[in-house]
PDB file of N, CA and C in Angstrom:
ATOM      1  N   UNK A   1       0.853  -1.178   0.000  1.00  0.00           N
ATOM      2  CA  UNK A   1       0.000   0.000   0.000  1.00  0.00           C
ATOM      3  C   UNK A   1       0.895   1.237   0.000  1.00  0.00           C
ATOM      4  N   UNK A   2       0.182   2.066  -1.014  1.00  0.00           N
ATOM      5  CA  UNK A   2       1.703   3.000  -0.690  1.00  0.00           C
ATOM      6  C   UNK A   2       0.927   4.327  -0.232  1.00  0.00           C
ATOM      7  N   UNK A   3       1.731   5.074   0.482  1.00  0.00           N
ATOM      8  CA  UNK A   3       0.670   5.975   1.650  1.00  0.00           C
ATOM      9  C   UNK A   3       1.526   7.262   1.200  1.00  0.00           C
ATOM     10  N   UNK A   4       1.197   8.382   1.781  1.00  0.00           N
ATOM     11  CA  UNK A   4       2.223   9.660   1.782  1.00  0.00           C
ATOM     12  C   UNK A   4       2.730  10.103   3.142  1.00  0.00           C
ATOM     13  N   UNK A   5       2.288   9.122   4.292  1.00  0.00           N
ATOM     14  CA  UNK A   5       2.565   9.362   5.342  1.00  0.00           C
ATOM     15  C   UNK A   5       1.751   8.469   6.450  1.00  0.00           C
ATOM     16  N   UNK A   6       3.182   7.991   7.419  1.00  0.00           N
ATOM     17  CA  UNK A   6       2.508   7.082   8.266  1.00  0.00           C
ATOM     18  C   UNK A   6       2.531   7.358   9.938  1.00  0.00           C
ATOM     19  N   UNK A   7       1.802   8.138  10.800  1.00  0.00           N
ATOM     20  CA  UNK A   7       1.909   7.773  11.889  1.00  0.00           C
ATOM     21  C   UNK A   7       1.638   6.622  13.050  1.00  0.00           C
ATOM     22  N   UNK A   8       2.094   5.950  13.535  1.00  0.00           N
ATOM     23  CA  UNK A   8       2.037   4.974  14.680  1.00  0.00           C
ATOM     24  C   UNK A   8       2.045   5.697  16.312  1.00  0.00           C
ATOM     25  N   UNK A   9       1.197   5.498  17.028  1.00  0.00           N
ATOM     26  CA  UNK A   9       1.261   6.492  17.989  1.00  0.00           C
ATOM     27  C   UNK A   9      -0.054   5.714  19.283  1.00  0.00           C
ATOM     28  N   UNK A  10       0.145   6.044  20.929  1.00  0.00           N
ATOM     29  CA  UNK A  10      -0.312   5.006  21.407  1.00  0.00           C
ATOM     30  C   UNK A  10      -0.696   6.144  22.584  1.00  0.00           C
ATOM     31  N   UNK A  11      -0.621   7.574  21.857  1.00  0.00           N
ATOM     32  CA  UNK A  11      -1.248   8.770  22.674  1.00  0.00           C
ATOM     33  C   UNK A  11      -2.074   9.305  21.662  1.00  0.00           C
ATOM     34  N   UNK A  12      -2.866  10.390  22.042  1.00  0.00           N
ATOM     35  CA  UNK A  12      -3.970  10.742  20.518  1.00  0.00           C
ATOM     36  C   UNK A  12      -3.146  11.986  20.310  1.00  0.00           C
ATOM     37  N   UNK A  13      -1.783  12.551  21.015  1.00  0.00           N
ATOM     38  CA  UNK A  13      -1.586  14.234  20.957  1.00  0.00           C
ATOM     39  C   UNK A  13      -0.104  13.965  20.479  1.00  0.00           C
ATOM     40  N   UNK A  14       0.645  14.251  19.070  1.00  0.00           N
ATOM     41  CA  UNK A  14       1.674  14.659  18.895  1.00  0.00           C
ATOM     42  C   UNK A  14       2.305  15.605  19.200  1.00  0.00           C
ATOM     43  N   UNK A  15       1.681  17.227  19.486  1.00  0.00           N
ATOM     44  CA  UNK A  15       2.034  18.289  19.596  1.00  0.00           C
ATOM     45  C   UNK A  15       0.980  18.846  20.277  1.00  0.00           C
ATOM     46  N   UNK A  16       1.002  19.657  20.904  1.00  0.00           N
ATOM     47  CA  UNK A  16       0.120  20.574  21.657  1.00  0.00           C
ATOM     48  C   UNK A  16      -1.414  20.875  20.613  1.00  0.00           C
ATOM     49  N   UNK A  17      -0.786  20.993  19.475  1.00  0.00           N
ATOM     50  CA  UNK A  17      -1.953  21.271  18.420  1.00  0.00           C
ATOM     51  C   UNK A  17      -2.308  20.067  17.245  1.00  0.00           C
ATOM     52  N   UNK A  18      -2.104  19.327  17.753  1.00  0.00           N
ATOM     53  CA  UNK A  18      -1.901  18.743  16.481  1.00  0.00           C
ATOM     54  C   UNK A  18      -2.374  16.870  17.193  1.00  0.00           C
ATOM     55  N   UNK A  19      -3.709  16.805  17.348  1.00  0.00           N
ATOM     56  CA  UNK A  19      -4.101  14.994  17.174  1.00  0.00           C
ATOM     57  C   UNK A  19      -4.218  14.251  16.082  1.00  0.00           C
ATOM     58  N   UNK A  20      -2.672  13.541  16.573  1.00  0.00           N
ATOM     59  CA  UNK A  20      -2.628  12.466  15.296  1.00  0.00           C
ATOM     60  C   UNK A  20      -2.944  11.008  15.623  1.00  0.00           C
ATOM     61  N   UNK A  21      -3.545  10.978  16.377  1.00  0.00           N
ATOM     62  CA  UNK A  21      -4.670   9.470  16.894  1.00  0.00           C
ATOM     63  C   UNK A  21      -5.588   9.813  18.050  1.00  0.00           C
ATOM     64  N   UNK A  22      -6.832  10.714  17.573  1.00  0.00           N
ATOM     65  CA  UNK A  22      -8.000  11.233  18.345  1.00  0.00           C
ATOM     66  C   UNK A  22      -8.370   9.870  19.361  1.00  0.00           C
ATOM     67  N   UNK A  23      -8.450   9.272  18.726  1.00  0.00           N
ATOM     68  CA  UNK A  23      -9.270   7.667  19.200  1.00  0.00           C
ATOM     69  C   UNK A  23      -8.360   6.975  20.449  1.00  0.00           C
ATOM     70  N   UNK A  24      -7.235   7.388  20.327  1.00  0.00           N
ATOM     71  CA  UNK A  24      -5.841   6.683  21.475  1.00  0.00           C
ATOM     72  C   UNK A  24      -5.973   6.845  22.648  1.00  0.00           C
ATOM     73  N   UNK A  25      -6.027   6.021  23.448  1.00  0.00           N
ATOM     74  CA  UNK A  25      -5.593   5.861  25.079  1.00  0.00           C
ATOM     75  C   UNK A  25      -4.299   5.275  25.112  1.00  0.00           C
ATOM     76  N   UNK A  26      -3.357   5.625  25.894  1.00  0.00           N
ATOM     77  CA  UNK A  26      -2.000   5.003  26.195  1.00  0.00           C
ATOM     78  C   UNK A  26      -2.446   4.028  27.126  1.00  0.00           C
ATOM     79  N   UNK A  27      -3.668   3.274  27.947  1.00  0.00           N
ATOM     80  CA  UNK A  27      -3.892   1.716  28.727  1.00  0.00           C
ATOM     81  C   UNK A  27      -4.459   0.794  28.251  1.00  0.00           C
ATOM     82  N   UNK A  28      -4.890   1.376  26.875  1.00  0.00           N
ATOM     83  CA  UNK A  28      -5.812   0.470  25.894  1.00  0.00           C
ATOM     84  C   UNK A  28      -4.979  -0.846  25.409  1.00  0.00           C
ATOM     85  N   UNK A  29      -3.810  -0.758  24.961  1.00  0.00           N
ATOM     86  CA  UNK A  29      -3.304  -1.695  24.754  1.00  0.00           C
ATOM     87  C   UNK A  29      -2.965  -2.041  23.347  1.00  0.00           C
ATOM     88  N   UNK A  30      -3.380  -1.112  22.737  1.00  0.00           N
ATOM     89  CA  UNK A  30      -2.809  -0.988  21.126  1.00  0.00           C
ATOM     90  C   UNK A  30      -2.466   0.104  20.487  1.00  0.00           C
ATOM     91  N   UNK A  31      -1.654   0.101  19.426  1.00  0.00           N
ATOM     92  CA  UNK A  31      -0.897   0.725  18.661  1.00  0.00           C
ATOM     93  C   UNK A  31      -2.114   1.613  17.816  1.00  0.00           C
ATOM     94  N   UNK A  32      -2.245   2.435  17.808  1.00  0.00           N
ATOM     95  CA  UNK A  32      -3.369   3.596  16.571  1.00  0.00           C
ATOM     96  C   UNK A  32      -2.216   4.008  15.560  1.00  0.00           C
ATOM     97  N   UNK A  33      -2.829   3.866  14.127  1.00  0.00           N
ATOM     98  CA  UNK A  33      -2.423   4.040  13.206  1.00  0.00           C
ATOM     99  C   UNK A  33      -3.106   4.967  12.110  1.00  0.00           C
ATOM    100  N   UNK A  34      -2.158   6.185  12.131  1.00  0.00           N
ATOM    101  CA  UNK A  34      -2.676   7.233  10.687  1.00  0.00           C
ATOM    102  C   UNK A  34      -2.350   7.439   9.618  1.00  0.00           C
ATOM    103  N   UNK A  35      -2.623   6.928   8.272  1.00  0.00           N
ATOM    104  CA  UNK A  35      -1.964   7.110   7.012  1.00  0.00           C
ATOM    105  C   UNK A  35      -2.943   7.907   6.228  1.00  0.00           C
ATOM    106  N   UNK A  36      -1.449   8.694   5.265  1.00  0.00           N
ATOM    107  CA  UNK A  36      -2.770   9.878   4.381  1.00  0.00           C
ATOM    108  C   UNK A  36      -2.283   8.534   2.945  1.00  0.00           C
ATOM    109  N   UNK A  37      -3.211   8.456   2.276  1.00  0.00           N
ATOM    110  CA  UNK A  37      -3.064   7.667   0.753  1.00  0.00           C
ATOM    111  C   UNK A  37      -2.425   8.218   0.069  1.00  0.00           C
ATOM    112  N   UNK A  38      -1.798   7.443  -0.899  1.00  0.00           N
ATOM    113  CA  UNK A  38      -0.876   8.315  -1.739  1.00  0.00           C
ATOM    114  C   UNK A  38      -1.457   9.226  -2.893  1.00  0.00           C
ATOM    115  N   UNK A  39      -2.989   8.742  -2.641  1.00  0.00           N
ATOM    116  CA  UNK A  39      -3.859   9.813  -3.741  1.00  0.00           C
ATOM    117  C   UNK A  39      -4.337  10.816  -3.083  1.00  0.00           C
ATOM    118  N   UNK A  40      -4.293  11.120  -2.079  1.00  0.00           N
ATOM    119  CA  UNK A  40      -4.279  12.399  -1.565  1.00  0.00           C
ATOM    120  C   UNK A  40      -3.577  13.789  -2.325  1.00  0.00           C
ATOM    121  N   UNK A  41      -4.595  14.683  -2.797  1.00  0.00           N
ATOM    122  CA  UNK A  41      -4.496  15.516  -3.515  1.00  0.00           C
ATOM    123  C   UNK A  41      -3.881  16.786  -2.550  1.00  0.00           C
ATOM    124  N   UNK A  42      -3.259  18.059  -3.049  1.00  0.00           N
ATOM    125  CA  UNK A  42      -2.773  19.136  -2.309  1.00  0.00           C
ATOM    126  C   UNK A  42      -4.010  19.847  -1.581  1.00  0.00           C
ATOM    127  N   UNK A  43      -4.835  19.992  -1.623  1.00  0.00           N
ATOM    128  CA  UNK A  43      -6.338  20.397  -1.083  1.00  0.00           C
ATOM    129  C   UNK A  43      -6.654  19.687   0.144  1.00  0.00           C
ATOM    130  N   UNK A  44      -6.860  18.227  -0.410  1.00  0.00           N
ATOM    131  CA  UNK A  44      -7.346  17.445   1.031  1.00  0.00           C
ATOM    132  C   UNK A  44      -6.050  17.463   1.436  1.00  0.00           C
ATOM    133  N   UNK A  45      -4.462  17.455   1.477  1.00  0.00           N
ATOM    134  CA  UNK A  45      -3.657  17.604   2.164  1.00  0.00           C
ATOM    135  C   UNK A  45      -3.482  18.919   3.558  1.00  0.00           C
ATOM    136  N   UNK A  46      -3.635  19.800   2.979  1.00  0.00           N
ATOM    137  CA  UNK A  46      -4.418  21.440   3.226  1.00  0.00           C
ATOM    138  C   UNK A  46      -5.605  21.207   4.656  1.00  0.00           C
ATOM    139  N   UNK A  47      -6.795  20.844   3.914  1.00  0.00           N
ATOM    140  CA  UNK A  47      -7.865  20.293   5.135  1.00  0.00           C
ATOM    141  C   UNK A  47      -7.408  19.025   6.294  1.00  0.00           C
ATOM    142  N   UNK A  48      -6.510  18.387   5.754  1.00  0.00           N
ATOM    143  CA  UNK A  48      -5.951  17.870   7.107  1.00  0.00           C
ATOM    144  C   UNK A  48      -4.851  18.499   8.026  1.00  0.00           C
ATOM    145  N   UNK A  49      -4.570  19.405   7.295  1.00  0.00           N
ATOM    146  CA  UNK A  49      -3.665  20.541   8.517  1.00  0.00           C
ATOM    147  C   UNK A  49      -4.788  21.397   9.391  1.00  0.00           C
ATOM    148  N   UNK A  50      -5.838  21.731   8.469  1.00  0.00           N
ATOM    149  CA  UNK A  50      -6.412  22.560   9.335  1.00  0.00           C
ATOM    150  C   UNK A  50      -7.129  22.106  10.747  1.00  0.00           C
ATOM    151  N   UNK A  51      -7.848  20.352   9.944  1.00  0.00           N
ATOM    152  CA  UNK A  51      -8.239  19.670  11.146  1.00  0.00           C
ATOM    153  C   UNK A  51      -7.686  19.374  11.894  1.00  0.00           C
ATOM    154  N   UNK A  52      -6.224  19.164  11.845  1.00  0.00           N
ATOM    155  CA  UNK A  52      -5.446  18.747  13.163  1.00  0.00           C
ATOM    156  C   UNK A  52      -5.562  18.680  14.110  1.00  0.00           C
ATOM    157  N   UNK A  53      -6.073  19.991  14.679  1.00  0.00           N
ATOM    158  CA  UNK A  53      -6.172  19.971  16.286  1.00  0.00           C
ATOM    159  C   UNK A  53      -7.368  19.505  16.580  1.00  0.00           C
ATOM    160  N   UNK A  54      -8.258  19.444  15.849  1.00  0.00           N
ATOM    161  CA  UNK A  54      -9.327  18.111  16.242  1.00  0.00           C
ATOM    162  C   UNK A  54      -9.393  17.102  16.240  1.00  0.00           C
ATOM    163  N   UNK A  55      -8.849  16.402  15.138  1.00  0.00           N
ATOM    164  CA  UNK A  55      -8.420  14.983  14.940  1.00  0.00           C
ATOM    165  C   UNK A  55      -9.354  14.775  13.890  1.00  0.00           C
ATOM    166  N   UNK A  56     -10.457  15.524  13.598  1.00  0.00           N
ATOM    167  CA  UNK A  56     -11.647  15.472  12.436  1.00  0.00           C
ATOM    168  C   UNK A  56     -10.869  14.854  11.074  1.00  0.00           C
ATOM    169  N   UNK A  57      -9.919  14.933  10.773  1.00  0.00           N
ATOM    170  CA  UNK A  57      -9.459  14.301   9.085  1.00  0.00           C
ATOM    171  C   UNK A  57      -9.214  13.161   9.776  1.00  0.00           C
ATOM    172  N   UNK A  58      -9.405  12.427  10.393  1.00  0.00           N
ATOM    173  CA  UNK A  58      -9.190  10.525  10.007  1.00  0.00           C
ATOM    174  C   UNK A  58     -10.786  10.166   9.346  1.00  0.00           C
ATOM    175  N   UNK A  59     -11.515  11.314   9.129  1.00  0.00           N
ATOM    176  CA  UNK A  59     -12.629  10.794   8.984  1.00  0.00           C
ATOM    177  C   UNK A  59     -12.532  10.969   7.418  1.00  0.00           C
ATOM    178  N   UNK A  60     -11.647  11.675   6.576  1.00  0.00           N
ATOM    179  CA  UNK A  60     -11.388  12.113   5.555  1.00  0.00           C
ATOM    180  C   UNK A  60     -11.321  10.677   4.121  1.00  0.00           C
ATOM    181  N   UNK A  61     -12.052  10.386   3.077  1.00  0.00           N
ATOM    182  CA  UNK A  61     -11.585   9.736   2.649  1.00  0.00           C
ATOM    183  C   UNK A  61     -10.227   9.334   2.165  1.00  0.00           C
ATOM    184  N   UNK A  62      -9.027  10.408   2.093  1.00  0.00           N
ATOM    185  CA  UNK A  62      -8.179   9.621   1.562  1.00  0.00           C
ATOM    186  C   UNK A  62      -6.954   9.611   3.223  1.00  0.00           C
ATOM    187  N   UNK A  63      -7.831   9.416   4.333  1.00  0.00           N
ATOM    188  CA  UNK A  63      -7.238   9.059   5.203  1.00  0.00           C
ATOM    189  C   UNK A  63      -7.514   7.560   5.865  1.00  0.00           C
ATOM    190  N   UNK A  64      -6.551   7.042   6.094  1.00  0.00           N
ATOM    191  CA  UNK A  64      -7.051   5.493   7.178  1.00  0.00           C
ATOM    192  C   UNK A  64      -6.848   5.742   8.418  1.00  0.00           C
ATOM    193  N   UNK A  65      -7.660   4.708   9.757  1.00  0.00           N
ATOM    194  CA  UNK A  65      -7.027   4.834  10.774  1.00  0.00           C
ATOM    195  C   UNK A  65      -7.453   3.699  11.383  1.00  0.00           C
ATOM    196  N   UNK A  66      -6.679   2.886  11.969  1.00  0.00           N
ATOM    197  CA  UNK A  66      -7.024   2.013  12.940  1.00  0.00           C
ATOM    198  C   UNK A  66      -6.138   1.492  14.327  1.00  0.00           C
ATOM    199  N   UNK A  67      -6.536   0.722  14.951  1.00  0.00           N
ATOM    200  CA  UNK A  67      -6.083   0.385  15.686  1.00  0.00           C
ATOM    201  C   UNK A  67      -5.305  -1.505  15.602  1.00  0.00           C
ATOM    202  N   UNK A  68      -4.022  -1.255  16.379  1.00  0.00           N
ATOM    203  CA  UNK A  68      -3.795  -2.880  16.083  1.00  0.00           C
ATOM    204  C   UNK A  68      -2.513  -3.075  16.940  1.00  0.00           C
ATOM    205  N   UNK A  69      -2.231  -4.416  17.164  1.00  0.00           N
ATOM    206  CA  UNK A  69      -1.292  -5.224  18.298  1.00  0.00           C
ATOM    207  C   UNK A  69      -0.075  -4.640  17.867  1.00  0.00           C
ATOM    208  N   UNK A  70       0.575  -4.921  16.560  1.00  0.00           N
ATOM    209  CA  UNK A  70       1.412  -4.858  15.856  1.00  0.00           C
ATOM    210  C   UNK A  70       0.964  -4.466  14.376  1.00  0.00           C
ATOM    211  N   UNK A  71       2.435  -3.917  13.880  1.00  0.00           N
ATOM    212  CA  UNK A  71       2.577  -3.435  12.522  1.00  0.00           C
ATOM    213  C   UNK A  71       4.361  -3.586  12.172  1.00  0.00           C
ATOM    214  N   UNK A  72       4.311  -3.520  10.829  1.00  0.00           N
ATOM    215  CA  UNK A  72       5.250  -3.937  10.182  1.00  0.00           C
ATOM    216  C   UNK A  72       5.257  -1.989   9.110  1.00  0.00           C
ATOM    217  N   UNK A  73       6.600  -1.653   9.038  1.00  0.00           N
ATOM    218  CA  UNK A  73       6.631  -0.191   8.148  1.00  0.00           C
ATOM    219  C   UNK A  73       7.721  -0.799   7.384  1.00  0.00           C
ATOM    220  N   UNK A  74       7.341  -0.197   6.053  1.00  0.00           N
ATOM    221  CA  UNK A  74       8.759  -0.044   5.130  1.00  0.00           C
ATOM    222  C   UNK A  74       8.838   1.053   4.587  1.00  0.00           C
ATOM    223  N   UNK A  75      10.272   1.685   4.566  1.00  0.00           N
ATOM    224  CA  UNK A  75      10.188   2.810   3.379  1.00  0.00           C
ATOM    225  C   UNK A  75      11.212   2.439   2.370  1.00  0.00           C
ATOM    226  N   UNK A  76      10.120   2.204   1.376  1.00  0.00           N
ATOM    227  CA  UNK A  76      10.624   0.977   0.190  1.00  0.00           C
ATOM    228  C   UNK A  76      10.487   2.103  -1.278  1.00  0.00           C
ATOM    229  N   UNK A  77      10.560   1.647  -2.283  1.00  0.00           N
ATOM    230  CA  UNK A  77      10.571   2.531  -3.580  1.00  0.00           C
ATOM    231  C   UNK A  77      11.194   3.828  -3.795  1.00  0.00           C
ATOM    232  N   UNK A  78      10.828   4.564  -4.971  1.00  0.00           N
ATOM    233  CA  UNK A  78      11.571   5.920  -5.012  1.00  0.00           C
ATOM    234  C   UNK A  78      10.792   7.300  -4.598  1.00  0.00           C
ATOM    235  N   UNK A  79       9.852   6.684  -3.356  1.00  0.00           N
ATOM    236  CA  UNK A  79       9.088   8.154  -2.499  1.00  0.00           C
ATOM    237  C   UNK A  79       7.527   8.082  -3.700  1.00  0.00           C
ATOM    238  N   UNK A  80       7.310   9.277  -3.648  1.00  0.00           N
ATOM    239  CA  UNK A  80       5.966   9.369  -4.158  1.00  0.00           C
ATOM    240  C   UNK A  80       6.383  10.981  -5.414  1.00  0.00           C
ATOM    241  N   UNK A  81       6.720  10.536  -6.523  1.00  0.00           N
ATOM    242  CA  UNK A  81       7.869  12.258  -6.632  1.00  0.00           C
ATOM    243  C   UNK A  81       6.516  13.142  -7.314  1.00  0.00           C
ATOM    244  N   UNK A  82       5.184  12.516  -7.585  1.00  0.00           N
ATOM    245  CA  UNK A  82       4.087  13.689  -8.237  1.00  0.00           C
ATOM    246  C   UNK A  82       3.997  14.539  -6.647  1.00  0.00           C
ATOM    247  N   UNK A  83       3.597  13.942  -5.383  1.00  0.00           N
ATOM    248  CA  UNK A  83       3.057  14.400  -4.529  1.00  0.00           C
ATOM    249  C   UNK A  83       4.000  15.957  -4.207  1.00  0.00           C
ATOM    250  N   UNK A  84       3.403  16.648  -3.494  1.00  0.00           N
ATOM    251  CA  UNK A  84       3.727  18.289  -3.651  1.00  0.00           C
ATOM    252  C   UNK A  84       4.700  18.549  -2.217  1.00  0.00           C
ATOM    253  N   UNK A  85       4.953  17.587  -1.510  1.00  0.00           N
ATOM    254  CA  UNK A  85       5.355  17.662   0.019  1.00  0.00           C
ATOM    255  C   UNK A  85       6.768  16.518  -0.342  1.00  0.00           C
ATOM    256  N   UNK A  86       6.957  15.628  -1.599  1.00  0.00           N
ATOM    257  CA  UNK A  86       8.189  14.943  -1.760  1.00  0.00           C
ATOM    258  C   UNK A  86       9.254  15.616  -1.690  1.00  0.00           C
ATOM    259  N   UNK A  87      10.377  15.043  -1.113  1.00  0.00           N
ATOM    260  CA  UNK A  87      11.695  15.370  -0.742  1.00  0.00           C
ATOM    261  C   UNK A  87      12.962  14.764  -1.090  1.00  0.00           C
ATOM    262  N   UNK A  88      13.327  14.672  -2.347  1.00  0.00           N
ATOM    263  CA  UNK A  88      14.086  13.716  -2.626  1.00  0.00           C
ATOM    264  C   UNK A  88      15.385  13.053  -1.648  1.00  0.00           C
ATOM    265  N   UNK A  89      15.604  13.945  -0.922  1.00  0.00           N
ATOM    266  CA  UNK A  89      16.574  13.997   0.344  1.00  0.00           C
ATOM    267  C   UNK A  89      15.813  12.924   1.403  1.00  0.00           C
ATOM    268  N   UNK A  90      14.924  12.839   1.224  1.00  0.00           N
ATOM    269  CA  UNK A  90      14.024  12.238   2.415  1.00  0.00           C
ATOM    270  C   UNK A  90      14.205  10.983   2.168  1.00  0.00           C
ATOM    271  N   UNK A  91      13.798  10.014   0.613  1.00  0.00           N
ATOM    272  CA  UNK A  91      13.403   8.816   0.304  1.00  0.00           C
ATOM    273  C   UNK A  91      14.331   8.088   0.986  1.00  0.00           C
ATOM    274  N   UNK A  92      13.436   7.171   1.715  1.00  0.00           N
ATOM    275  CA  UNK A  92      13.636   5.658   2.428  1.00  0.00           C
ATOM    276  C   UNK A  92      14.253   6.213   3.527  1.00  0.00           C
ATOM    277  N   UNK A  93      13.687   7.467   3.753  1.00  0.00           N
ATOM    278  CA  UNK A  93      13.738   7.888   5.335  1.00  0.00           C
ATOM    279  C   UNK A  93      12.576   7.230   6.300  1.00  0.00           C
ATOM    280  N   UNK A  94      12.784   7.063   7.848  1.00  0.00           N
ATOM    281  CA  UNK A  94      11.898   7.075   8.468  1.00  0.00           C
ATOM    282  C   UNK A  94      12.066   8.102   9.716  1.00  0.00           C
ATOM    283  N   UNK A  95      11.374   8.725  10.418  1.00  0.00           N
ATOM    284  CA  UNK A  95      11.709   9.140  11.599  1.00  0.00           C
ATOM    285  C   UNK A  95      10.361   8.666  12.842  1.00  0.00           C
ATOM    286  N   UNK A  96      11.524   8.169  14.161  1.00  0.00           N
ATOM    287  CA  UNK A  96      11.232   7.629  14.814  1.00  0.00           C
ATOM    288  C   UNK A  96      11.183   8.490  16.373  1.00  0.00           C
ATOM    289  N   UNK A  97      10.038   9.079  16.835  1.00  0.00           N
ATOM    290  CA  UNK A  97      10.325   9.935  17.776  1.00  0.00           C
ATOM    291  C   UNK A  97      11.374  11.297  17.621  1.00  0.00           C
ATOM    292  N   UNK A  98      10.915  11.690  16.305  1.00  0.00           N
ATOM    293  CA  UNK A  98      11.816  13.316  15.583  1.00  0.00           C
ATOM    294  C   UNK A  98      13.286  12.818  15.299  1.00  0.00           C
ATOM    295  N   UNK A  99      13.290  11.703  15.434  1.00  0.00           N
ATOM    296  CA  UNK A  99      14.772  11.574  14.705  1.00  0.00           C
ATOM    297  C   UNK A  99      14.729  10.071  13.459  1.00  0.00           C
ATOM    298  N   UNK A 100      15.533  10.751  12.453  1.00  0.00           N
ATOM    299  CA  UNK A 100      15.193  10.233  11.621  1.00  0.00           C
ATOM    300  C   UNK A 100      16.549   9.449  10.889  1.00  0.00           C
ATOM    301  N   UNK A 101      16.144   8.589  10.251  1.00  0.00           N
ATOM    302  CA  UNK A 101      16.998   7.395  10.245  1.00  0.00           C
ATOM    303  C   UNK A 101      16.707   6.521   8.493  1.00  0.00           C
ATOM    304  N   UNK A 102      17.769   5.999   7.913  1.00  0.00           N
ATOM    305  CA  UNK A 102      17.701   5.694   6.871  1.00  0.00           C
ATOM    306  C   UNK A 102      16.539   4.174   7.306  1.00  0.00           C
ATOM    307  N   UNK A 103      15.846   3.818   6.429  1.00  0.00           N
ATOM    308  CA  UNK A 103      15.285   2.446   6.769  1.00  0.00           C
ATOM    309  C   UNK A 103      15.472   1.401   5.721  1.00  0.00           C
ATOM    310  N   UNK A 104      16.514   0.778   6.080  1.00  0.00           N
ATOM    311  CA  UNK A 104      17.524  -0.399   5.361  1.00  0.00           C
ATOM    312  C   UNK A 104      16.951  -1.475   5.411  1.00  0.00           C
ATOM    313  N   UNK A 105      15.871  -1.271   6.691  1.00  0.00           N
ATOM    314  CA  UNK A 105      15.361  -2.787   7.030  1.00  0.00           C
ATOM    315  C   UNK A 105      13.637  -2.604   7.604  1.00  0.00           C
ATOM    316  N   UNK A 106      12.809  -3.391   7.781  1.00  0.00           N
ATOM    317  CA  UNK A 106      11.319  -2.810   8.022  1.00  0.00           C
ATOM    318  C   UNK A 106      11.520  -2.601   9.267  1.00  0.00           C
ATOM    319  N   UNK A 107      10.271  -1.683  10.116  1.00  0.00           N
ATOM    320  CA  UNK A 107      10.390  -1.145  11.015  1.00  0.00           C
ATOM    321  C   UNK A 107       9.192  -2.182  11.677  1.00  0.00           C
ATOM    322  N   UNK A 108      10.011  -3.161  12.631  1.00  0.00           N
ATOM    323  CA  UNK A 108       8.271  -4.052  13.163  1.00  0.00           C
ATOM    324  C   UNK A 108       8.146  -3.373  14.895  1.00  0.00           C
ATOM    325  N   UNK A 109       7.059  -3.102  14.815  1.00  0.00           N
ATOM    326  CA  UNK A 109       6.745  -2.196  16.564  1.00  0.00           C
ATOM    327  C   UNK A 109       5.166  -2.897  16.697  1.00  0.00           C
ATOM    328  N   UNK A 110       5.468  -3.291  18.088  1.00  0.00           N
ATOM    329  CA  UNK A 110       4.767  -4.025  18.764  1.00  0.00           C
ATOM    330  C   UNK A 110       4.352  -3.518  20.636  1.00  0.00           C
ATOM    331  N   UNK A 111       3.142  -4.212  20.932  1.00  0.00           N
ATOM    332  CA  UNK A 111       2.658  -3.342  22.318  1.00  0.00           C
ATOM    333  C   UNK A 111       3.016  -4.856  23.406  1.00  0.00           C
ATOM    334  N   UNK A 112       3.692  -4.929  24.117  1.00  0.00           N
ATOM    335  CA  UNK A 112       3.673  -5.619  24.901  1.00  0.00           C
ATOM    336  C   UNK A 112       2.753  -5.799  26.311  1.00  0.00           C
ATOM    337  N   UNK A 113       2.099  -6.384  26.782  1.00  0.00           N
ATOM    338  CA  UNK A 113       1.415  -6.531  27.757  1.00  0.00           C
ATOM    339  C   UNK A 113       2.493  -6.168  29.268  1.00  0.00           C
ATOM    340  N   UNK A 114       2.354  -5.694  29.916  1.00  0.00           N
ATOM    341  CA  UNK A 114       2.762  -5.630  30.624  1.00  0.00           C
ATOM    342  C   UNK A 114       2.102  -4.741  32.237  1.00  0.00           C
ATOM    343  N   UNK A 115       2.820  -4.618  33.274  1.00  0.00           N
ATOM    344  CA  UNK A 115       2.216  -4.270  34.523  1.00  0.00           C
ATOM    345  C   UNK A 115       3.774  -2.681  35.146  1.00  0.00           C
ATOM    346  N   UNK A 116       2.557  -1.998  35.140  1.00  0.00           N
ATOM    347  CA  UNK A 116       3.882  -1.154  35.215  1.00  0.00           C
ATOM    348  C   UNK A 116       3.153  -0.085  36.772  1.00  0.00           C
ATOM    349  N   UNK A 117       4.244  -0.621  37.945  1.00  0.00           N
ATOM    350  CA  UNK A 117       4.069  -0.075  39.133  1.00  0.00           C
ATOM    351  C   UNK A 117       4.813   0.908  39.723  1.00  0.00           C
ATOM    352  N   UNK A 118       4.343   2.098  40.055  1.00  0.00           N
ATOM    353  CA  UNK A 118       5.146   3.486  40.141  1.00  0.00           C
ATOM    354  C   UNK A 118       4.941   3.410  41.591  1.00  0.00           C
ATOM    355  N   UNK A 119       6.011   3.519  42.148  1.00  0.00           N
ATOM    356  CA  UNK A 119       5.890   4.079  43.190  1.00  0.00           C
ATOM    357  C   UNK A 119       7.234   5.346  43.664  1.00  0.00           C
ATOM    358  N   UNK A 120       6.390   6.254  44.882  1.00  0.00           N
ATOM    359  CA  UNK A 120       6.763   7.159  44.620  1.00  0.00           C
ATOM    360  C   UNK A 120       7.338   7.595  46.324  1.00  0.00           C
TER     361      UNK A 120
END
């Protein structure tokens, strides 16, 4: 599937302004996933900036979103070069928590079950 952009995220808030998994609880126990399609035109690209801080564009057709245990990422081929946001500098980049990294190999991220006791 080839997308123009993939977030993985297990909070609904990237930035103060900006929900990029409305639907996310961090105790739920799974991974939320946001991709824009690679037919995403410069317009509906546009209306999903504006919705941001609502989270309203996952509802967008050329957006997906779901939830899941695990996922598998590749950044495979030569980018997307019609789309208006391509970077030739970028291709078969990934960035992982704002830092970004060539991806030589797939990216598999997974939620582990676990019990996590704070004490203070």
């Amino acid at each position: 599937l080839e997308v123009t952009g993939i977030i993985v995220s297990n909070c609904p808030w990237m930035t103060c302004d900006f929900q990029c998994a409305p639907k996310s609880a961090m105790g739920d126990g799974f991974l939320d996933v946001t991709f824009g399609l690679s037919t995403m035109t410069q317009s509906q690209m546009i209306q999903m900036l504006i919705n941001s801080e609502t989270g309203g564009y996952i509802n967008f057709p050329s957006v997906r979103y779901f939830k899941t245990k695990q996922i598998r990422v590749e950044a495979i081929g030569g980018g997307l070069p019609n789309f208006f946001l391509d970077d030739n500098c970028r291709k078969g980049q990934l960035d992982l928590d704002g830092e970004s990294f060539t991806a030589n190999a797939p990216l598999d991220l997974c939620v582990h079950d676990v019990d996590l006791h704070i004490c203070c």
